[in-house]
N, C-alpha and C. Protein backbone atom coordinates (compact mmCIF):
# COMPACT_ATOMS: atom_id res chain seq x y z
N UNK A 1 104.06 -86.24 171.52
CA UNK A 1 104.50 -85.27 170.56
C UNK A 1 103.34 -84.37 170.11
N UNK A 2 101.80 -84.79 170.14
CA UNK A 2 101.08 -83.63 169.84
C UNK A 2 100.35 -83.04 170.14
N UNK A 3 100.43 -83.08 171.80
CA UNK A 3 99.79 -82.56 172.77
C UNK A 3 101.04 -81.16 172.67
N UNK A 4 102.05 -81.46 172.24
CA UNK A 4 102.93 -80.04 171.92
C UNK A 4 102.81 -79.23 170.76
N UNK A 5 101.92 -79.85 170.03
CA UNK A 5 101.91 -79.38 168.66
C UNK A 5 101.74 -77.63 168.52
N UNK A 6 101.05 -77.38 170.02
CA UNK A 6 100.35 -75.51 169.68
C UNK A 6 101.56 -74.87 170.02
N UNK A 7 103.05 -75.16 170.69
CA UNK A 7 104.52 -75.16 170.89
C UNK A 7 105.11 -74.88 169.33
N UNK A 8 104.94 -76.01 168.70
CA UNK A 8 105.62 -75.90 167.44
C UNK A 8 104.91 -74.97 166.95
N UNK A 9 104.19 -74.93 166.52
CA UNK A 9 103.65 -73.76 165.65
C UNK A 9 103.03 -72.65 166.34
N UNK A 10 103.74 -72.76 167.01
CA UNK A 10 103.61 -70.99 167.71
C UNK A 10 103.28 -69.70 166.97
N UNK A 11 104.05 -69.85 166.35
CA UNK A 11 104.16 -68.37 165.29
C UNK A 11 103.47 -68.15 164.05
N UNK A 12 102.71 -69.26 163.97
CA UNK A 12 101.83 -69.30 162.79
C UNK A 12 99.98 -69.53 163.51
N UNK A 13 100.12 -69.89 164.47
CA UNK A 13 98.79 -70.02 165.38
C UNK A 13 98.14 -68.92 166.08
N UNK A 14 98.05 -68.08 165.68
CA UNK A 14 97.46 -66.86 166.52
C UNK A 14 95.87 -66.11 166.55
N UNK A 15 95.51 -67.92 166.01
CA UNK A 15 93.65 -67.87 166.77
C UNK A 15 93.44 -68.33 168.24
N UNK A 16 92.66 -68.20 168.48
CA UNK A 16 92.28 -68.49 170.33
C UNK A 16 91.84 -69.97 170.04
N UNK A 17 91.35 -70.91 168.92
CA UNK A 17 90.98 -71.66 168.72
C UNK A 17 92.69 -73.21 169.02
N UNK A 18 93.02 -73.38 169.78
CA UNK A 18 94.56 -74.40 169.79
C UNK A 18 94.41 -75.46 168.88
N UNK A 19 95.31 -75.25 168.09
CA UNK A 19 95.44 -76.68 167.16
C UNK A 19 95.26 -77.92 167.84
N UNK A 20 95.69 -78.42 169.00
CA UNK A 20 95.48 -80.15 169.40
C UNK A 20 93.86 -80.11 169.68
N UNK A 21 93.23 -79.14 170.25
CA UNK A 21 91.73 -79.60 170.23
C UNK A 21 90.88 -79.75 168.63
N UNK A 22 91.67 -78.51 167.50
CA UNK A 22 90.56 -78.79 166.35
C UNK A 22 90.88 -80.53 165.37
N UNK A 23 92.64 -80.50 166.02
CA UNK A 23 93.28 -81.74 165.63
C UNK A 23 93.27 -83.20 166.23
N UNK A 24 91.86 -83.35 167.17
CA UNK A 24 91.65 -84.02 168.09
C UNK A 24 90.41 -84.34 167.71
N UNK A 25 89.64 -83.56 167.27
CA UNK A 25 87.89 -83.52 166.23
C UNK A 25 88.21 -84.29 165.23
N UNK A 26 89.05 -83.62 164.47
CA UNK A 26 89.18 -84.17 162.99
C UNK A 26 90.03 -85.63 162.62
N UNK A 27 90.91 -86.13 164.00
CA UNK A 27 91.15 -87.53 164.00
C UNK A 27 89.87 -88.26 164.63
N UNK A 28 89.02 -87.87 165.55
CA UNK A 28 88.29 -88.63 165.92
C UNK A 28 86.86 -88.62 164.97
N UNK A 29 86.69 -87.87 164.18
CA UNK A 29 85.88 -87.87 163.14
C UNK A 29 86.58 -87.41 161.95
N UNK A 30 87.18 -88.42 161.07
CA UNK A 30 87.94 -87.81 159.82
C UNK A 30 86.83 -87.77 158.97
N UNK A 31 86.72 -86.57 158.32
CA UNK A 31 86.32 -86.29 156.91
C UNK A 31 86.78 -86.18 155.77
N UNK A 32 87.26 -86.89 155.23
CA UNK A 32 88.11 -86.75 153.76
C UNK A 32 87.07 -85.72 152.61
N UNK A 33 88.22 -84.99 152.53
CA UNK A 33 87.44 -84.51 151.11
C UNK A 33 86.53 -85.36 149.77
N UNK A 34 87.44 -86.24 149.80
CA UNK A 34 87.02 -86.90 148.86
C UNK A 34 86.30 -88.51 149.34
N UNK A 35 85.28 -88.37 149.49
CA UNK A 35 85.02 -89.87 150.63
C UNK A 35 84.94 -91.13 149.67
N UNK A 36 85.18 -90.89 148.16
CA UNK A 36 85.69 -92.30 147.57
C UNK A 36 86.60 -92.45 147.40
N UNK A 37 87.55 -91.87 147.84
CA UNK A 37 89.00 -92.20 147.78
C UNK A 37 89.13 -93.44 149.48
N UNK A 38 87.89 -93.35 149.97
CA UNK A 38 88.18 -94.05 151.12
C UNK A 38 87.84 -95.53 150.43
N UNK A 39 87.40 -95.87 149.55
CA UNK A 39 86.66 -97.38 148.85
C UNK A 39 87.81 -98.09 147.97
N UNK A 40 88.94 -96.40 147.45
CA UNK A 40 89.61 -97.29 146.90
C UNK A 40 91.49 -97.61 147.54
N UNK A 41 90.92 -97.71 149.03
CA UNK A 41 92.80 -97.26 149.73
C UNK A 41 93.18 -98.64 149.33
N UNK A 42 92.85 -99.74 148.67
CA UNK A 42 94.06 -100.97 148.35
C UNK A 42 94.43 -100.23 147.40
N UNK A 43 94.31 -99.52 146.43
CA UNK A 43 95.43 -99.13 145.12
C UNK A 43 95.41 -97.57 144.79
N UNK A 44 95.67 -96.91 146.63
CA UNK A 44 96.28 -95.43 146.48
C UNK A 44 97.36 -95.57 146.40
N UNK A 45 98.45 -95.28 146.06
CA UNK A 45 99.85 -94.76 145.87
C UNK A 45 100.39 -95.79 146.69
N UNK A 46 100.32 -96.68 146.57
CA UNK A 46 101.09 -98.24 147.48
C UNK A 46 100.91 -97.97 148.84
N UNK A 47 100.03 -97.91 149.03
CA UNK A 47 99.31 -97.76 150.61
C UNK A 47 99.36 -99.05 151.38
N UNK A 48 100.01 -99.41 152.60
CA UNK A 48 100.34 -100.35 153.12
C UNK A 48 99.04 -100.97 153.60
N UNK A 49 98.53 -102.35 153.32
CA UNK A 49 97.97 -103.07 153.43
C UNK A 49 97.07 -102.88 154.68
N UNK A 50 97.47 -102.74 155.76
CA UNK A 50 96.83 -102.43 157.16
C UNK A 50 96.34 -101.39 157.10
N UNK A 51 96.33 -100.17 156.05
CA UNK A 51 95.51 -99.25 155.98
C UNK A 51 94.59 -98.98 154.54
N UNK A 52 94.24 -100.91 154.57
CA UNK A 52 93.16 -100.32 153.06
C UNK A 52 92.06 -100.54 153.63
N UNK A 53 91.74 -100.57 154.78
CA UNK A 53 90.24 -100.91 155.19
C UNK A 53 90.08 -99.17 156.36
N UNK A 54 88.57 -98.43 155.60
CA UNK A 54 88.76 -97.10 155.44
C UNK A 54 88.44 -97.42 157.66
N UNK A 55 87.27 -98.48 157.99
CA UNK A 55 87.04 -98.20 159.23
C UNK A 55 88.49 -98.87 160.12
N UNK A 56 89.14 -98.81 159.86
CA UNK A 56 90.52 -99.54 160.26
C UNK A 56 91.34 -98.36 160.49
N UNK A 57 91.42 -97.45 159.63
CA UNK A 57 91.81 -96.13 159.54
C UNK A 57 91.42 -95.54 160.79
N UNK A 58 89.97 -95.36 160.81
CA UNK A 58 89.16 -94.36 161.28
C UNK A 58 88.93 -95.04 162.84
N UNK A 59 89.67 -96.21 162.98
CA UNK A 59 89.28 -96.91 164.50
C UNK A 59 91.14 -96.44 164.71
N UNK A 60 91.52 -96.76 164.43
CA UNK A 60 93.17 -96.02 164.53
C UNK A 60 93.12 -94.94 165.01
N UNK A 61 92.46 -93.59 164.23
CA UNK A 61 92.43 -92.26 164.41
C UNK A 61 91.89 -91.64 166.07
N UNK A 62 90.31 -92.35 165.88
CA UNK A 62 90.07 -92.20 167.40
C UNK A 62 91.06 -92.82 168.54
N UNK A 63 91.66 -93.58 168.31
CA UNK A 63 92.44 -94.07 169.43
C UNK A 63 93.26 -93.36 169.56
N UNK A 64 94.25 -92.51 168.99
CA UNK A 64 94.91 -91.86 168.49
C UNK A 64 94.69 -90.70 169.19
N UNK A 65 93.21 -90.15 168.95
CA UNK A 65 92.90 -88.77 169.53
C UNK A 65 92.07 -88.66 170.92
N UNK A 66 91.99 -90.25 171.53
CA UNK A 66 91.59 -90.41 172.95
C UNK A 66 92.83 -90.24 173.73
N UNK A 67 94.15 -90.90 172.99
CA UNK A 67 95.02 -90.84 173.77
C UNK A 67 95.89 -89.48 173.78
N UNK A 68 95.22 -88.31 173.15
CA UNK A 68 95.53 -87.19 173.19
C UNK A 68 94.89 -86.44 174.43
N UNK A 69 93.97 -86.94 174.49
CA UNK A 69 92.68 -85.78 175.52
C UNK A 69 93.50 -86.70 177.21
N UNK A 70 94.15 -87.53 177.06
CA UNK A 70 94.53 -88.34 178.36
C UNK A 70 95.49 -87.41 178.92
């Protein structure tokens, strides 16, 4: 589904830059704005358990965005 993503948003994308490559950076290196909000994911907004550990997240994400570049 988001190797199609520059499909869906066709009509709003009209840099030379394609959304799945800048969206492929930023899962495989997430930067949160706020990087203590990553210390406290057991008691964000009932955040499911498997995602309160921030490198758990961030080992998810790259996998995520390897299996994009495949």
């Amino acid at each position: 589904m988001l190797r199609g993503i520059d499909d869906y948003y066709a009509d709003i994308n009209t840099r030379q830059r394609r959304l799945p490559r800048k969206l492929v950076r930023q899962l495989a290196n997430p930067q949160p704005r706020d990087a203590e909000v990553t210390t406290q994911l057991a008691s964000y907004k009932a955040l499911d358990p498997r995602w309160h550990d921030w490198s758990t997240v961030k080992t998810v994400l790259a996998d995520l965005a390897e299996r994009m570049v495949r």
